[in-house]
C-alpha atoms as a PDB file:
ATOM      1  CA  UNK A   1    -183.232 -70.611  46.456  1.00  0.00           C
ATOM      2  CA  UNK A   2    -184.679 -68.319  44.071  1.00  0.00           C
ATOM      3  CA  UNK A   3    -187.328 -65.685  45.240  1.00  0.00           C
ATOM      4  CA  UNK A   4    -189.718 -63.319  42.800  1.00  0.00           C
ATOM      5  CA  UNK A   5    -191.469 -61.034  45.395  1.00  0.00           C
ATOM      6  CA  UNK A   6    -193.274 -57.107  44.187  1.00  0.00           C
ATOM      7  CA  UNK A   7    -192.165 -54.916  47.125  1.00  0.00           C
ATOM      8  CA  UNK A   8    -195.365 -53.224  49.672  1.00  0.00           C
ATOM      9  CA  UNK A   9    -194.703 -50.720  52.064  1.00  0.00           C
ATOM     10  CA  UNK A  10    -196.321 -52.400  55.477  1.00  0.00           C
ATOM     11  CA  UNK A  11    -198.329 -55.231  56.037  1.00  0.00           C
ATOM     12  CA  UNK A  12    -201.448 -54.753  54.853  1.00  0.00           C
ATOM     13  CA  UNK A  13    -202.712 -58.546  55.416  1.00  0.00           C
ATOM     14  CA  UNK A  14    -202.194 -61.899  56.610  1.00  0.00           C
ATOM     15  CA  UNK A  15    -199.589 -64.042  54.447  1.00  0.00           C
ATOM     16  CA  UNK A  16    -197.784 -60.828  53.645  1.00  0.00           C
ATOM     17  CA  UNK A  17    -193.913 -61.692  53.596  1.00  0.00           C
ATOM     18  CA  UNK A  18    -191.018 -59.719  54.979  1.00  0.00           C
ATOM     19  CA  UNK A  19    -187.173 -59.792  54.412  1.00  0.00           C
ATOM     20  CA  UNK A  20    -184.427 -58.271  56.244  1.00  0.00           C
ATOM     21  CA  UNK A  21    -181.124 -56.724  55.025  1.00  0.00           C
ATOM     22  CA  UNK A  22    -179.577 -60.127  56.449  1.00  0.00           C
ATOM     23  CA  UNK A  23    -181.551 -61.820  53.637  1.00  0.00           C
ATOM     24  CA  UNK A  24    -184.085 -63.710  56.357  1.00  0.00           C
ATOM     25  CA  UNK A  25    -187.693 -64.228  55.357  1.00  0.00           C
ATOM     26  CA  UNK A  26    -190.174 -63.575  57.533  1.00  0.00           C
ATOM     27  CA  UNK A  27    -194.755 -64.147  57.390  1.00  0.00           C
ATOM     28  CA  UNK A  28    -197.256 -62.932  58.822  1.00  0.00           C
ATOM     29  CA  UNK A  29    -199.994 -65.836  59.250  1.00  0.00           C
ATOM     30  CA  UNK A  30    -203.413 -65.297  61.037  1.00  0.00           C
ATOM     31  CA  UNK A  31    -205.140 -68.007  63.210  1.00  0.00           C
ATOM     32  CA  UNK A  32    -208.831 -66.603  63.546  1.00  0.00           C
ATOM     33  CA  UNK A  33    -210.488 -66.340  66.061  1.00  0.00           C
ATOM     34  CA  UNK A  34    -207.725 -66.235  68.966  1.00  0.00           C
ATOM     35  CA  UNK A  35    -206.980 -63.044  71.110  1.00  0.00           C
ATOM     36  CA  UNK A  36    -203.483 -62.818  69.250  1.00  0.00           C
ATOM     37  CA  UNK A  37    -204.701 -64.205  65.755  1.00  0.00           C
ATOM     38  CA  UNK A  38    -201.509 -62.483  64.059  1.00  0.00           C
ATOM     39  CA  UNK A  39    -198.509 -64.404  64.198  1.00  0.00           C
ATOM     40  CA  UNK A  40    -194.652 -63.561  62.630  1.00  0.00           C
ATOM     41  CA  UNK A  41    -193.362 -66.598  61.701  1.00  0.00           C
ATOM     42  CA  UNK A  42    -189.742 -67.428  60.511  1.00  0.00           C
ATOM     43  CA  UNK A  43    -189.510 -68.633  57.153  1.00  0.00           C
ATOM     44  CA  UNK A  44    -186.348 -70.587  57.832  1.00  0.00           C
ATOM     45  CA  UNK A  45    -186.833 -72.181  61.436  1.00  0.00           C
ATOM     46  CA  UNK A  46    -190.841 -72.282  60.801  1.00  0.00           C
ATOM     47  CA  UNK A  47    -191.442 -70.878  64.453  1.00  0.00           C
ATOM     48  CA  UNK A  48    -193.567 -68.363  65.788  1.00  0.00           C
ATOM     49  CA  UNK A  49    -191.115 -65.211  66.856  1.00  0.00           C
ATOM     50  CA  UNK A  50    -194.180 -63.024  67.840  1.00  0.00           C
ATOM     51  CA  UNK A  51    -198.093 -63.137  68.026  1.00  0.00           C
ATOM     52  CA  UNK A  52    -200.312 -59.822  67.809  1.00  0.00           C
ATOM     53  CA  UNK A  53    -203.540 -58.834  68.093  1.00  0.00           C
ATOM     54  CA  UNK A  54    -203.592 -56.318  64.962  1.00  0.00           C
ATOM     55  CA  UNK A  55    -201.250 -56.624  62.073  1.00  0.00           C
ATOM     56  CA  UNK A  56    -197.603 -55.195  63.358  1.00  0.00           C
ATOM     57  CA  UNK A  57    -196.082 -51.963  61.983  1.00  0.00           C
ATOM     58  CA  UNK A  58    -192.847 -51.886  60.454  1.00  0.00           C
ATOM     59  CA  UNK A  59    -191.286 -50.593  63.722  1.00  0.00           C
ATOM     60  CA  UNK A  60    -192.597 -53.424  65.698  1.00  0.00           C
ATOM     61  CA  UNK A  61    -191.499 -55.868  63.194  1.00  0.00           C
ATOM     62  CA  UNK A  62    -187.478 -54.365  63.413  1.00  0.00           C
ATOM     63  CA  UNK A  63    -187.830 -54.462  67.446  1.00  0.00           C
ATOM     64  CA  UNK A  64    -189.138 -58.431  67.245  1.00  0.00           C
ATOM     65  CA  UNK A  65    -186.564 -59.330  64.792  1.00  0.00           C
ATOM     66  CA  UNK A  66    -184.043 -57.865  65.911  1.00  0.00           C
ATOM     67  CA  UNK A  67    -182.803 -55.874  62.147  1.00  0.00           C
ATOM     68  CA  UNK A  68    -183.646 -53.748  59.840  1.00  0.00           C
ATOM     69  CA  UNK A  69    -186.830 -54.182  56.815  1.00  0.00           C
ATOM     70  CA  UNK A  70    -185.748 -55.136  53.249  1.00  0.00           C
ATOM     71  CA  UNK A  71    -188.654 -55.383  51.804  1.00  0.00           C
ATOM     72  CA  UNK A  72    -192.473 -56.375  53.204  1.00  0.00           C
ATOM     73  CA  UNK A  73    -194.359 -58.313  50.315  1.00  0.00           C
ATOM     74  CA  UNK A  74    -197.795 -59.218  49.206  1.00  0.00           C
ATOM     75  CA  UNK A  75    -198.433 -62.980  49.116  1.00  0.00           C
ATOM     76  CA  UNK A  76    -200.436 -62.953  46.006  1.00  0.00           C
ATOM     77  CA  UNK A  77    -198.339 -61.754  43.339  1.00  0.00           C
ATOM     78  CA  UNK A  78    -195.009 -63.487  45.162  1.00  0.00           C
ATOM     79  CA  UNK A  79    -193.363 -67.002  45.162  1.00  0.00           C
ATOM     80  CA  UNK A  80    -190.286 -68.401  46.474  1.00  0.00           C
ATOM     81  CA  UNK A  81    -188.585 -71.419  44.632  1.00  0.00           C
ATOM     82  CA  UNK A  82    -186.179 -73.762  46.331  1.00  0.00           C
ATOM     83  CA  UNK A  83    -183.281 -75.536  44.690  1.00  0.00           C
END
């Protein structure tokens, strides 16, 4: 797998992608509309680990996954390949 990603400091947005220091990636979807419309979705297992009802800081992000922030990512300017 091959990943190009700019780094961001927090989410700012919904689509935003986040990778640990165990090399896991992580988004952040929204589902307007519900009373938790933010979701944190595993990239690898494509399930929900945590819904919100405002975008999640950085600290809440380490508590729901369990390790530490690589690297949080805006979806526009990022792509992931797989080979």
């Amino acid at each position: 797998m091959k990943v190009t990603i700019n780094r961001k400091r927090s989410v700012q947005e919904a689509g935003d992608i986040i990778s640990t220091k165990k090399e896991k990636l992580y988004a952040i979807i929204e589902d307007d509309g519900e009373k938790y419309p933010y979701h944190l979705v595993c990239l690898e297992k494509f399930v929900i680990i945590q819904s919100y009802d405002t975008l999640p800081s950085n600290k809440e992000l380490e508590e729901d996954i369990g390790e530490k922030l690589e690297g949080i990512y805006q979806h526009h300017d990022s792509h992931i390949t797989l080979n």
